[in-house]
N, C-alpha and C. Protein backbone atom coordinates (compact mmCIF):
# COMPACT_ATOMS: atom_id res chain seq x y z
N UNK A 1 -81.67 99.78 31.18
CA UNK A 1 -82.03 100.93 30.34
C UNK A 1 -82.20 102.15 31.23
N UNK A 2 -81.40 103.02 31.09
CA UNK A 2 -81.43 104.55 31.71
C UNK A 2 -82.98 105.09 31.70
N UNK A 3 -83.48 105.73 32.74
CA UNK A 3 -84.65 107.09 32.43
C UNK A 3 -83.87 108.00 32.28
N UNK A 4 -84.77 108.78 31.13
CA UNK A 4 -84.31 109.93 30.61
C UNK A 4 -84.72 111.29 32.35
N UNK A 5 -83.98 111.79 32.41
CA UNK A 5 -83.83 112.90 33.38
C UNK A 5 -84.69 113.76 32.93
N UNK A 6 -85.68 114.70 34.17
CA UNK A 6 -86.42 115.84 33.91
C UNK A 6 -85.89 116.51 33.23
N UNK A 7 -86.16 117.67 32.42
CA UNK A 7 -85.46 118.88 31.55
C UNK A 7 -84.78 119.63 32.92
N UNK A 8 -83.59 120.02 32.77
CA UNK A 8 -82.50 120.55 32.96
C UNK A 8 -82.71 122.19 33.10
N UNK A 9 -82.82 123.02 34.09
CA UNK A 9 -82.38 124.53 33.88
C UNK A 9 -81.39 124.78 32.59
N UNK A 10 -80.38 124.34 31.97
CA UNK A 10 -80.02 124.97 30.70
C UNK A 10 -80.58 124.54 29.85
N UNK A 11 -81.30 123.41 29.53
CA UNK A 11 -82.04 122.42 28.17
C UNK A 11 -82.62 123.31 27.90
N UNK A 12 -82.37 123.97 26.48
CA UNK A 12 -82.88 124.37 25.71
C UNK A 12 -84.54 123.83 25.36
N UNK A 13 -85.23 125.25 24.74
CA UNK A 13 -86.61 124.51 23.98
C UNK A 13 -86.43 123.24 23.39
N UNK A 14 -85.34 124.07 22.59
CA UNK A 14 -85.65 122.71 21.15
C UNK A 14 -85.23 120.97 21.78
N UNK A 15 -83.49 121.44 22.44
CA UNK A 15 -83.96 120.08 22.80
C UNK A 15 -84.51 119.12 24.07
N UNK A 16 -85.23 119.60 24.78
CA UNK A 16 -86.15 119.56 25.64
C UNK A 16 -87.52 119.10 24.55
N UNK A 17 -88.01 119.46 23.31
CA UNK A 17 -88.76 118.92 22.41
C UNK A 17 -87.96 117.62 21.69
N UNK A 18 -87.08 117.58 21.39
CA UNK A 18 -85.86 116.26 20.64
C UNK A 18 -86.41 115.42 21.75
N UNK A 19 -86.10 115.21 23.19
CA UNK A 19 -86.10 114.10 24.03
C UNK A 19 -87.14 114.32 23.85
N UNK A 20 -88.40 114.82 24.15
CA UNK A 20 -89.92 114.24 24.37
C UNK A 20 -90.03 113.48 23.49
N UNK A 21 -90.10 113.67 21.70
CA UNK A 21 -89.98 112.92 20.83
C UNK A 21 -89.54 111.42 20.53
N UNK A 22 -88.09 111.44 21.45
CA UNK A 22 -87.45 110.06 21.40
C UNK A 22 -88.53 109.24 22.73
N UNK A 23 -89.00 109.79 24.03
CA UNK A 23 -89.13 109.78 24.98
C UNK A 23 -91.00 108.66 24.37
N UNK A 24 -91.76 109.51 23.44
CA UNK A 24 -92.74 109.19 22.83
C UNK A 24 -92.55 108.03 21.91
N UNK A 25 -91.43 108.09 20.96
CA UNK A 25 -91.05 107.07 20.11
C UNK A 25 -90.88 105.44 21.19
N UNK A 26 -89.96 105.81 22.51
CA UNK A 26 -89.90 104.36 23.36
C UNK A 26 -90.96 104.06 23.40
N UNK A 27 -92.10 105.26 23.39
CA UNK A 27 -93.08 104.82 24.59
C UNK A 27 -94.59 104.09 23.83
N UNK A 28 -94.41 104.76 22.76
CA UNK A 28 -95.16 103.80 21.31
C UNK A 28 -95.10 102.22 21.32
N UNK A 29 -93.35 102.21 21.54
CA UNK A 29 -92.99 100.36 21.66
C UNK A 29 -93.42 99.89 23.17
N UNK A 30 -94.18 100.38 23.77
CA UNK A 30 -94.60 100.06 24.92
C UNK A 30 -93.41 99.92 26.01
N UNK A 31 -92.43 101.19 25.78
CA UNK A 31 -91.99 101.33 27.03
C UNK A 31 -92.32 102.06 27.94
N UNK A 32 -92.32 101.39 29.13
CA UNK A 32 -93.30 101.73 30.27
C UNK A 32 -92.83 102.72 31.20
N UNK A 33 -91.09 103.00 30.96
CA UNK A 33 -89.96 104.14 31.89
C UNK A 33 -89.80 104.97 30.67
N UNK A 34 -90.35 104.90 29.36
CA UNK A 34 -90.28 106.16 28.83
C UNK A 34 -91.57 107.22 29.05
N UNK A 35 -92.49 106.28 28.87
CA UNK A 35 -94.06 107.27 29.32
C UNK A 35 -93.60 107.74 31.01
N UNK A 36 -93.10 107.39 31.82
CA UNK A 36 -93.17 107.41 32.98
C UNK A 36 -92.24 109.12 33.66
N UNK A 37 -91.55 108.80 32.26
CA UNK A 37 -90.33 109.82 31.86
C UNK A 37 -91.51 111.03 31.71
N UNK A 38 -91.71 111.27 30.66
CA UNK A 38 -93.24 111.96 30.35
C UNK A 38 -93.78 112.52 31.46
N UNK A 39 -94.55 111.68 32.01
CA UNK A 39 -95.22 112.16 33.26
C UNK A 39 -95.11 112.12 33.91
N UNK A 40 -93.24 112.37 34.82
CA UNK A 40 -92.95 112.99 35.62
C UNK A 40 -92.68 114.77 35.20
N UNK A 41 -92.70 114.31 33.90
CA UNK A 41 -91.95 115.67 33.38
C UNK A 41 -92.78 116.96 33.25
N UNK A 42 -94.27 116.67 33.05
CA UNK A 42 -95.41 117.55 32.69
C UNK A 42 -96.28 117.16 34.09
N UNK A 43 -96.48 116.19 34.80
CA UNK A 43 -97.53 116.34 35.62
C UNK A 43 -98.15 117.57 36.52
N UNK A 44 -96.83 118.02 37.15
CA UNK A 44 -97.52 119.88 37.61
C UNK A 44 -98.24 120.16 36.36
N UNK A 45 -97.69 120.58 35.23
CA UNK A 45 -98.60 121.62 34.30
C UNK A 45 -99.88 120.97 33.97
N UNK A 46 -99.54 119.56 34.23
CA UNK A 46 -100.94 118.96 33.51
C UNK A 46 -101.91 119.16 34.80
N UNK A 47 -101.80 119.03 36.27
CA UNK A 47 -102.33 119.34 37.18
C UNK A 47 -102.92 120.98 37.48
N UNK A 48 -101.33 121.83 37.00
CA UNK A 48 -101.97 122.98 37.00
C UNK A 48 -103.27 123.56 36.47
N UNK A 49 -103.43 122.63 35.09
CA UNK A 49 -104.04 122.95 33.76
C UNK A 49 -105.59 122.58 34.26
N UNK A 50 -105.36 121.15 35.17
CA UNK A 50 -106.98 120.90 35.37
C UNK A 50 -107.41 121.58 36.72
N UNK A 51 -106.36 121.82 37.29
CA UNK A 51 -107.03 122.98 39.08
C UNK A 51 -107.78 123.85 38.39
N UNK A 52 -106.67 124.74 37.24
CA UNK A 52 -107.34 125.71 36.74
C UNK A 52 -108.98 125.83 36.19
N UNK A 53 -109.56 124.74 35.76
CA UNK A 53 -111.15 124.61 35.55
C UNK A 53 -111.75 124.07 36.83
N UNK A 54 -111.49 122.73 37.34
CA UNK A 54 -112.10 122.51 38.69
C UNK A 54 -111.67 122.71 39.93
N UNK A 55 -110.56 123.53 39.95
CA UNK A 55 -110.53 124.59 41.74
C UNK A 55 -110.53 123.33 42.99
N UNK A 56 -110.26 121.97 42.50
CA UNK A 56 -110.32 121.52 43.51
C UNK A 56 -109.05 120.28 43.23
N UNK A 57 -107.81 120.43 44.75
CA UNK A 57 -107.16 119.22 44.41
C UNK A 57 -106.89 118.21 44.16
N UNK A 58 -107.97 117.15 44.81
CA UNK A 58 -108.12 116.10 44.65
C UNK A 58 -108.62 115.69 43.30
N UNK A 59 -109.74 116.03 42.73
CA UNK A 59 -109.98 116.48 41.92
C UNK A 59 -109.66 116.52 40.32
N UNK A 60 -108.50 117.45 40.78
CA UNK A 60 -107.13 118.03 39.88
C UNK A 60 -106.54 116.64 39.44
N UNK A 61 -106.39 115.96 40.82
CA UNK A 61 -104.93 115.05 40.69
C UNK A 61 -106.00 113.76 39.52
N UNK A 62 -107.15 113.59 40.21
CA UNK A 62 -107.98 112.86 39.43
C UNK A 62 -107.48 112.83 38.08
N UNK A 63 -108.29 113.86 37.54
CA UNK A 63 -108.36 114.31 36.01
C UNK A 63 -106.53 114.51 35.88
N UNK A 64 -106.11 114.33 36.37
CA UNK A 64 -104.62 114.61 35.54
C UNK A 64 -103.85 112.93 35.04
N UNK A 65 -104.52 111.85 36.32
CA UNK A 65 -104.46 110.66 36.12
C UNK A 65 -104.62 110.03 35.28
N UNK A 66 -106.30 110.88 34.30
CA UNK A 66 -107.54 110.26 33.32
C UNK A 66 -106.29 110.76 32.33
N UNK A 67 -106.13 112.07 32.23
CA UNK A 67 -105.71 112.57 31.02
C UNK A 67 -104.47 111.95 30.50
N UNK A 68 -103.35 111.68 31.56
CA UNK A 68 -102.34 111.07 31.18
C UNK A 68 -102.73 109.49 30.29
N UNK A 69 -103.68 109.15 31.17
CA UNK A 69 -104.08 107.46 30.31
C UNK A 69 -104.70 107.75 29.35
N UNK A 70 -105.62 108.57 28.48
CA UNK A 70 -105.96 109.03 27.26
C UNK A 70 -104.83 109.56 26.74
N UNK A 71 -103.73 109.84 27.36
CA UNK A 71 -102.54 110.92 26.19
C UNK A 71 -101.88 109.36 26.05
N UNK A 72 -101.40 108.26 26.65
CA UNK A 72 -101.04 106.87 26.46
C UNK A 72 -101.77 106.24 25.54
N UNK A 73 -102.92 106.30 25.31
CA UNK A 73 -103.66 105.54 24.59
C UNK A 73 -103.59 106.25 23.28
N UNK A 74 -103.70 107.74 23.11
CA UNK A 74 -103.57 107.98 22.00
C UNK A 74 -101.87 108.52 21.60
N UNK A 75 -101.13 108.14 22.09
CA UNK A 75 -100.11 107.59 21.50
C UNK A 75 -99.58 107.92 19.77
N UNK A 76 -100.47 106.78 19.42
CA UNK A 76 -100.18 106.96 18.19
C UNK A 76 -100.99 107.58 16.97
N UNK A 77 -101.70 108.86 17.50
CA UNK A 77 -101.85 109.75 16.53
C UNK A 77 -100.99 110.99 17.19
N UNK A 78 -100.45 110.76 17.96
CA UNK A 78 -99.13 112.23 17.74
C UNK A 78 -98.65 112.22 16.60
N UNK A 79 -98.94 112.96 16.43
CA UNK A 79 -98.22 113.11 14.86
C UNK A 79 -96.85 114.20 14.59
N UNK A 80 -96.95 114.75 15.99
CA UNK A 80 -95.10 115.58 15.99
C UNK A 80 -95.09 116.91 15.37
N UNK A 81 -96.90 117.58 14.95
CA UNK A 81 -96.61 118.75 14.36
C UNK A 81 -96.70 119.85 15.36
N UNK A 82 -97.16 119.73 16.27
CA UNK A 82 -96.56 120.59 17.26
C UNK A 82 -95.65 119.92 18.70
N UNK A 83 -95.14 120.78 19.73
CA UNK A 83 -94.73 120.03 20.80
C UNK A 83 -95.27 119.20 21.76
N UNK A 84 -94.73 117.66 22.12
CA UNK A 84 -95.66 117.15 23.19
C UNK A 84 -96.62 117.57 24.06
N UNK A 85 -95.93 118.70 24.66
CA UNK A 85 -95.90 118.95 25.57
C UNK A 85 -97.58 119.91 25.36
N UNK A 86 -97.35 120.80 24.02
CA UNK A 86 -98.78 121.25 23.59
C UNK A 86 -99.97 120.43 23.48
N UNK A 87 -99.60 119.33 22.70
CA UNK A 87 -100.53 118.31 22.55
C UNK A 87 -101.01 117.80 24.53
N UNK A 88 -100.04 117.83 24.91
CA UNK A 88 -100.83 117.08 26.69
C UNK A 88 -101.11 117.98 26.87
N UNK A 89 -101.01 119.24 26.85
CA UNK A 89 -102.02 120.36 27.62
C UNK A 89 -103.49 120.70 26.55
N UNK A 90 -103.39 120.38 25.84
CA UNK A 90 -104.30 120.35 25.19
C UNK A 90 -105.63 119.35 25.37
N UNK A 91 -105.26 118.09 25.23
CA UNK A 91 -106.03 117.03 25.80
C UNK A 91 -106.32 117.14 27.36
N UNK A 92 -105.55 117.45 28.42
CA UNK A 92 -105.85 118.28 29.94
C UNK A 92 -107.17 119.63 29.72
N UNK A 93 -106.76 120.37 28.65
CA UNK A 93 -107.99 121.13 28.84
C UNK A 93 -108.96 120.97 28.07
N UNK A 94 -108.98 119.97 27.47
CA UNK A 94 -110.69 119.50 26.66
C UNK A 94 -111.12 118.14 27.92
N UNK A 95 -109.68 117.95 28.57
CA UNK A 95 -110.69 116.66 29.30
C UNK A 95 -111.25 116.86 30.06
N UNK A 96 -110.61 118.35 30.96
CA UNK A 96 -110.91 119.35 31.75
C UNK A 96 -112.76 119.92 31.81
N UNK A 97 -112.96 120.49 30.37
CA UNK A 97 -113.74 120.74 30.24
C UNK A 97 -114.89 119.67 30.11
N UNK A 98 -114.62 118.81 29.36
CA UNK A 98 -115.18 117.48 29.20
C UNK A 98 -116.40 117.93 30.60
N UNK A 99 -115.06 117.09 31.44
CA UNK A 99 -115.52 116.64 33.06
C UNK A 99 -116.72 118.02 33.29
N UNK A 100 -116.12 118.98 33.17
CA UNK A 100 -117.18 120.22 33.76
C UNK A 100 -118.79 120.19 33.22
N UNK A 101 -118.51 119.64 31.82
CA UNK A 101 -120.04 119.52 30.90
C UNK A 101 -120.62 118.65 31.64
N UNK A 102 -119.99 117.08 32.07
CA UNK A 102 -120.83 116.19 32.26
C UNK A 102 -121.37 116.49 34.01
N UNK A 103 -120.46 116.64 34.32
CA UNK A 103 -120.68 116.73 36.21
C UNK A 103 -122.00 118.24 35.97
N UNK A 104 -121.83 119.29 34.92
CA UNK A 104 -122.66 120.64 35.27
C UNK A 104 -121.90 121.11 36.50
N UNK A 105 -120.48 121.32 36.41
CA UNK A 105 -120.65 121.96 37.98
C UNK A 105 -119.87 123.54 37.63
N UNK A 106 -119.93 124.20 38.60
CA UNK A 106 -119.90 125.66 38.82
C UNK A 106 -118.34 125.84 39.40
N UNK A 107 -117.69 126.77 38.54
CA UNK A 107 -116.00 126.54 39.14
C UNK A 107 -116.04 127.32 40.31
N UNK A 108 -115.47 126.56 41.32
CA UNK A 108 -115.01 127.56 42.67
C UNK A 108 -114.14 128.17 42.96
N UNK A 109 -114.33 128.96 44.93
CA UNK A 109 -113.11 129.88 44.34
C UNK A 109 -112.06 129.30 44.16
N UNK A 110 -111.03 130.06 43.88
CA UNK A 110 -109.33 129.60 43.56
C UNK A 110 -108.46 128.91 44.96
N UNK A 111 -108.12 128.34 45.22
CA UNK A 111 -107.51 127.77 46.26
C UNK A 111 -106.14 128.52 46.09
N UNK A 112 -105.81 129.34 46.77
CA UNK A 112 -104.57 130.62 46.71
C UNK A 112 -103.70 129.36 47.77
N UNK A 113 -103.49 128.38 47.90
CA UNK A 113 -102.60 127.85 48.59
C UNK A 113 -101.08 127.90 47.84
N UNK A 114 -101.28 127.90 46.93
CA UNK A 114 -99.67 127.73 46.14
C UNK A 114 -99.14 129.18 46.33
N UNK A 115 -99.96 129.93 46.64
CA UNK A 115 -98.87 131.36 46.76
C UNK A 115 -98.67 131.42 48.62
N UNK A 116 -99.27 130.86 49.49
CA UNK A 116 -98.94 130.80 51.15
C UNK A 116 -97.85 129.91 50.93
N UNK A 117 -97.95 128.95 50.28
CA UNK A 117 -97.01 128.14 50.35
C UNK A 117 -95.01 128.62 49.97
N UNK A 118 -95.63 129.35 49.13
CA UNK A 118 -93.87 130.10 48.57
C UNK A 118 -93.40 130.15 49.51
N UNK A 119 -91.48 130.08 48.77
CA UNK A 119 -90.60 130.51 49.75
C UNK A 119 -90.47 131.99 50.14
N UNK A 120 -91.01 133.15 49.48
CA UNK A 120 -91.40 134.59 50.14
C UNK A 120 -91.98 134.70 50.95
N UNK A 121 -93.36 134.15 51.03
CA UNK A 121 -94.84 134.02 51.83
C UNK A 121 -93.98 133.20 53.38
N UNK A 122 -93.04 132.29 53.24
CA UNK A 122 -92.83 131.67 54.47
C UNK A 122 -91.75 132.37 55.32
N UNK A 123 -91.29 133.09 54.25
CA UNK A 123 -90.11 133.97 55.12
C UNK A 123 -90.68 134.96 55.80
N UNK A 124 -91.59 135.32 55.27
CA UNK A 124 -92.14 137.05 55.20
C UNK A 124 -92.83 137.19 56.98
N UNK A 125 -93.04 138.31 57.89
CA UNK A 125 -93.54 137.60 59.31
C UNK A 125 -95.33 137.78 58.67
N UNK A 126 -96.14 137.13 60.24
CA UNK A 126 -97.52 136.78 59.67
C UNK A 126 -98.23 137.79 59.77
N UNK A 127 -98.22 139.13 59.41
CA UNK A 127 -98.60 139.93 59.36
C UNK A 127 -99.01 140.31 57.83
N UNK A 128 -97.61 140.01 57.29
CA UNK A 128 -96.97 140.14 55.97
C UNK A 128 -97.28 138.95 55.33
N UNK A 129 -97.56 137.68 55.74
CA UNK A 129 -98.02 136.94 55.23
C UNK A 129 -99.59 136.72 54.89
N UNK A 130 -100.27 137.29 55.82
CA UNK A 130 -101.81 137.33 55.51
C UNK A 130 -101.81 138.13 54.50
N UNK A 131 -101.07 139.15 54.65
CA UNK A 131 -101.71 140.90 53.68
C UNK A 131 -101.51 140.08 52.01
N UNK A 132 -99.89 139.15 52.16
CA UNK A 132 -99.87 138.41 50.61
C UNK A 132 -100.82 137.60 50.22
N UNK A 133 -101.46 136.78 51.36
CA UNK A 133 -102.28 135.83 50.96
C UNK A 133 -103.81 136.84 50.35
N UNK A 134 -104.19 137.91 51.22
CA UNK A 134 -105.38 138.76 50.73
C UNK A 134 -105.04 138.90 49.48
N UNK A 135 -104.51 139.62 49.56
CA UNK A 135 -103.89 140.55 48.17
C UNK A 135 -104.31 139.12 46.85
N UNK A 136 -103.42 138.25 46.83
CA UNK A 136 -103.42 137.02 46.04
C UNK A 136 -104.79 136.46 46.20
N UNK A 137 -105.91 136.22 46.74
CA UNK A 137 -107.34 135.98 47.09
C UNK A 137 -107.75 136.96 45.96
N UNK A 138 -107.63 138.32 46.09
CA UNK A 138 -108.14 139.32 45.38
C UNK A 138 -108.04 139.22 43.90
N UNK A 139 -106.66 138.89 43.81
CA UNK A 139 -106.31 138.43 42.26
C UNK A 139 -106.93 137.51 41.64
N UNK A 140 -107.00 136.32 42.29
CA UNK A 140 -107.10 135.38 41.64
C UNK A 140 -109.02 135.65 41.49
N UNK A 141 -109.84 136.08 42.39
CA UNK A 141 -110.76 135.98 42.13
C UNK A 141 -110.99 136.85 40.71
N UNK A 142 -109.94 138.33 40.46
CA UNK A 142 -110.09 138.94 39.70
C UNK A 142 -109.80 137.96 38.29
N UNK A 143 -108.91 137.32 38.04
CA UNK A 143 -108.61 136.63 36.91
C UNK A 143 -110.15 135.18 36.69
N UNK A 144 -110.76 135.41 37.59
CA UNK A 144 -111.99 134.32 37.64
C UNK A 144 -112.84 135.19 37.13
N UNK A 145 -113.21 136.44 37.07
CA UNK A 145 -114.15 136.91 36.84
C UNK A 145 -114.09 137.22 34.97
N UNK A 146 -112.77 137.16 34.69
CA UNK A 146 -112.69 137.52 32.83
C UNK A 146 -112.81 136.04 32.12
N UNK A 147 -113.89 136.73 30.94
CA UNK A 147 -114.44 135.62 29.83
C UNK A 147 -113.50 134.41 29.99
N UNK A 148 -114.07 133.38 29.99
CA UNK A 148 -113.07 132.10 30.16
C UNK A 148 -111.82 131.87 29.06
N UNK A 149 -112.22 132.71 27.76
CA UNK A 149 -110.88 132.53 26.68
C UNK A 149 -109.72 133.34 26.90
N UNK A 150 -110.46 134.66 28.02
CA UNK A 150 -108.85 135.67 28.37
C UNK A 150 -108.59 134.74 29.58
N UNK A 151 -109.57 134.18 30.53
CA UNK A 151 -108.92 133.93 31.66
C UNK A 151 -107.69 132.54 31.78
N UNK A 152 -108.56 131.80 30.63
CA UNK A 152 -107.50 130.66 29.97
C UNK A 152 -105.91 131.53 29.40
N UNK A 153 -106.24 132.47 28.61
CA UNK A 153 -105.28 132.81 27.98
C UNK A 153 -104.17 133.55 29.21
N UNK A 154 -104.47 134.43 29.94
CA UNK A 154 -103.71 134.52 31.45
C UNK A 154 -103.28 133.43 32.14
N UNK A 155 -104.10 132.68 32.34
CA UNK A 155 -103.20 131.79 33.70
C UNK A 155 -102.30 131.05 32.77
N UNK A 156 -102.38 130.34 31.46
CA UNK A 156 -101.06 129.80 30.74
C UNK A 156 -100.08 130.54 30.71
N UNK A 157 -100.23 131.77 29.84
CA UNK A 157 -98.95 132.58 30.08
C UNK A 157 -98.24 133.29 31.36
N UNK A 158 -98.90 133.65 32.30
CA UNK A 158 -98.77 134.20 33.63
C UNK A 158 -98.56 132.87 34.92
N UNK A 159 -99.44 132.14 34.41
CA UNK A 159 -99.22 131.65 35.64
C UNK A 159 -98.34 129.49 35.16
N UNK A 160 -98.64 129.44 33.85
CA UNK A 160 -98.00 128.50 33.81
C UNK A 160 -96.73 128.24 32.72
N UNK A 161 -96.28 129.84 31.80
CA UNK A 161 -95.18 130.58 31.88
C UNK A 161 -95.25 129.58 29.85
N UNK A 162 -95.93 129.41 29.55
CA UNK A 162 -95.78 128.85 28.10
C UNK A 162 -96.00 129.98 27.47
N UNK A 163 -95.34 129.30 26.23
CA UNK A 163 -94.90 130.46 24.95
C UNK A 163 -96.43 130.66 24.39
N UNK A 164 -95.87 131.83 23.33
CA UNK A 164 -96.93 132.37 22.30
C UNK A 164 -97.46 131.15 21.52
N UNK A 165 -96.13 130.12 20.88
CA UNK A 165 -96.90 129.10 20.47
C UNK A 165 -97.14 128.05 20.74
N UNK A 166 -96.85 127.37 22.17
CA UNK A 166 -97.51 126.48 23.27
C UNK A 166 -99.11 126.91 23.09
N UNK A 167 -99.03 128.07 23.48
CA UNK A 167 -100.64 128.72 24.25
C UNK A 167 -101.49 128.41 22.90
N UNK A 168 -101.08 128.52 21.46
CA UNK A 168 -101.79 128.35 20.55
C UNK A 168 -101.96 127.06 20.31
N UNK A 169 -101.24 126.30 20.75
CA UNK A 169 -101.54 124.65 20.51
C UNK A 169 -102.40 124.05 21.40
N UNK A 170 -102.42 124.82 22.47
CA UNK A 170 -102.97 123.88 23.87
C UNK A 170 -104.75 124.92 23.01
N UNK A 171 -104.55 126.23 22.61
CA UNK A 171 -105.82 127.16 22.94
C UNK A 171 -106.88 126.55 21.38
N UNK A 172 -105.82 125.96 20.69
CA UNK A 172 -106.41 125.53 19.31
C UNK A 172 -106.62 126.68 18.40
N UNK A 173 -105.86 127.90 18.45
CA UNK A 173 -106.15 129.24 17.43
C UNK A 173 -104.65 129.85 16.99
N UNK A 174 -104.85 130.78 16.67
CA UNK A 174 -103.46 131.16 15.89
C UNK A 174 -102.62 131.51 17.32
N UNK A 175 -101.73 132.35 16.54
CA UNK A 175 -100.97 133.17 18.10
C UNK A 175 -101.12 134.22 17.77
N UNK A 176 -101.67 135.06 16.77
CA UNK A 176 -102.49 136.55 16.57
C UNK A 176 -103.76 136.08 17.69
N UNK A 177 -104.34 135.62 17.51
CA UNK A 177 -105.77 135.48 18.34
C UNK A 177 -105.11 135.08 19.92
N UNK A 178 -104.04 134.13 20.29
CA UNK A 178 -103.65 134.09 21.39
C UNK A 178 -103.13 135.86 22.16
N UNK A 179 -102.71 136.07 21.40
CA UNK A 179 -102.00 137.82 21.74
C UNK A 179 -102.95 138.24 21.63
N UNK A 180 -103.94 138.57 20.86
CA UNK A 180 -105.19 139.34 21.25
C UNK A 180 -105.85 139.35 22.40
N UNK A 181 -106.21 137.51 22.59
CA UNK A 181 -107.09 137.05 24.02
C UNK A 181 -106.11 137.69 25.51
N UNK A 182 -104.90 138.00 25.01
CA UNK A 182 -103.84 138.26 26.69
C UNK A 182 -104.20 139.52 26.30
N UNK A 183 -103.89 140.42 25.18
CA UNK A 183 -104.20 141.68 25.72
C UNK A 183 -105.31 142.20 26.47
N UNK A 184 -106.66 141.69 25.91
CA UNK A 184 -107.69 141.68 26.21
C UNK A 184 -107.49 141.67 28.16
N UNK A 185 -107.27 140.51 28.41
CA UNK A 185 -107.45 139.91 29.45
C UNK A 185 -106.45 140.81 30.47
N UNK A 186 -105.36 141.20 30.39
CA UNK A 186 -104.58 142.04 30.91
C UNK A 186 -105.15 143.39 31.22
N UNK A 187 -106.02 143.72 30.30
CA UNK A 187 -106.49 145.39 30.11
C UNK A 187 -107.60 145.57 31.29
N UNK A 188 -109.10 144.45 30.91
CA UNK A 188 -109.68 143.12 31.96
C UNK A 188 -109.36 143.97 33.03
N UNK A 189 -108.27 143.10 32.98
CA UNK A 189 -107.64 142.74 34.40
C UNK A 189 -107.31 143.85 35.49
N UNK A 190 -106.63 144.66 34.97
CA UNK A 190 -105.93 146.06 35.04
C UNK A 190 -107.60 146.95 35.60
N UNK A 191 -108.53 147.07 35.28
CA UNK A 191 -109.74 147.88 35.20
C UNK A 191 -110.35 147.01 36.33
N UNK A 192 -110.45 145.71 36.69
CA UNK A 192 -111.10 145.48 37.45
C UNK A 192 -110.30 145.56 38.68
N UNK A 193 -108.97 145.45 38.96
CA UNK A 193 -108.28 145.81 39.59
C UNK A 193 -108.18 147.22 40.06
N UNK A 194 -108.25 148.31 39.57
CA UNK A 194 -108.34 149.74 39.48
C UNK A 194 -109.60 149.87 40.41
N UNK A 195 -110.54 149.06 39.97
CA UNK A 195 -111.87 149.35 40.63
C UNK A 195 -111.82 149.05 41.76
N UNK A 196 -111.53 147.79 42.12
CA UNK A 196 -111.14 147.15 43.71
C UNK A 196 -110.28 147.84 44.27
N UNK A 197 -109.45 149.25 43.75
CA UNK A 197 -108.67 150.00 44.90
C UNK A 197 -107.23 148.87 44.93
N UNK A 198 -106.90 147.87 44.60
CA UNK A 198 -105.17 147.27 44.42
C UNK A 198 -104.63 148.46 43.46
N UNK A 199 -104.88 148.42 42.77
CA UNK A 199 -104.30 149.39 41.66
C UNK A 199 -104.31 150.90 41.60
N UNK A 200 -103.40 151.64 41.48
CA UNK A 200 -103.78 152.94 40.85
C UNK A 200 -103.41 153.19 39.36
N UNK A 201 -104.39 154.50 38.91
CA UNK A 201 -103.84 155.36 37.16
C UNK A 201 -101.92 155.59 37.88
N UNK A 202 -101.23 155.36 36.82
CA UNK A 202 -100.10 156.21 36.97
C UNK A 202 -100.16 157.54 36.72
């Protein structure tokens, strides 16, 4: 029996949603290379999704482990009205949060390693590479400092590139209230930036 292949640079939304579907249907009958299919396919975002509340990798990889075996187990209440892929980021950020209630712990700073790491940041000489890494320190603390529903609502769309109605499935609200929470958070963003001197008025 074939594994189904990661989504493809041309795979379309829709059918990039068709295979998850069939991908879920194997994986109901307890096939074990269709779930596997799955979570090769989402594990960054689902990792991204839990760095983003606990700031820490190990951590991350933890809770992305838990979440995948709760998205297996519940299985069979997918019910297919929105995309898989919404539904696992969804369960990532309630399990996310979950974890934060019970532990009480305090999110830290942002671990800016994924932007040193780029292929810009490695080309660039180390002069040019610190000033990116500051600069990106600065940001990210700035996107830490807005209400947790804009700062959620930023790093999905900005930093983990999902649609208007992904962000409403994973955020549990409309996509009027999702577009509200980014404007918000952009404007935020923009002002506290201005203040720190990165930014100027045009």
């Amino acid at each position: 029996m074939t594994t189904a292949e990661p989504e493809k640079k041309g795979q379309s939304p829709v059918e990039g949603t068709q295979e998850d579907l069939l991908l879920v249907e194997r994986a109901r009958q307890r096939d074990q290379q269709a779930f596997e299919s799955l979570v090769r396919r989402y594990r960054n975002e689902v990792y991204a999704m839990c760095h983003h509340f606990v700031r820490n990798r190990e951590e991350a990889w933890d809770l992305s482990q838990e979440v995948f075996v709760k998205a297996y187990r519940a299985l069979d209440r997918f019910r297919g009205d929105s995309g898989f892929k919404s539904w696992l980021m969804r369960i990532a950020a309630n399990h996310a949060k979950d974890h934060l209630k019970r532990r009480r712990l305090d999110t830290v700073a942002f671990d800016d390693s994924h932007r040193v790491d780029s292929p810009a940041s490695s080309m660039a000489g180390p002069d040019r590479g610190m000033e990116l890494k500051e600069l990106g320190r600065v940001i990210d603390q700035a996107v830490q400092s807005l209400p947790k529903k804009h700062q959620t609502a930023f790093m999905l769309r900005e930093y983990e590139g999902l649609s208007y109605q992904e962000m409403a499935g994973v955020m549990g609200c409309s996509v009027g209230t999702v577009m509200s929470r980014l404007f918000h958070a952009r404007h935020k963003l923009q002002d506290i930036l201005k203040r720190l001197g990165v930014t100027e008025d045009a």
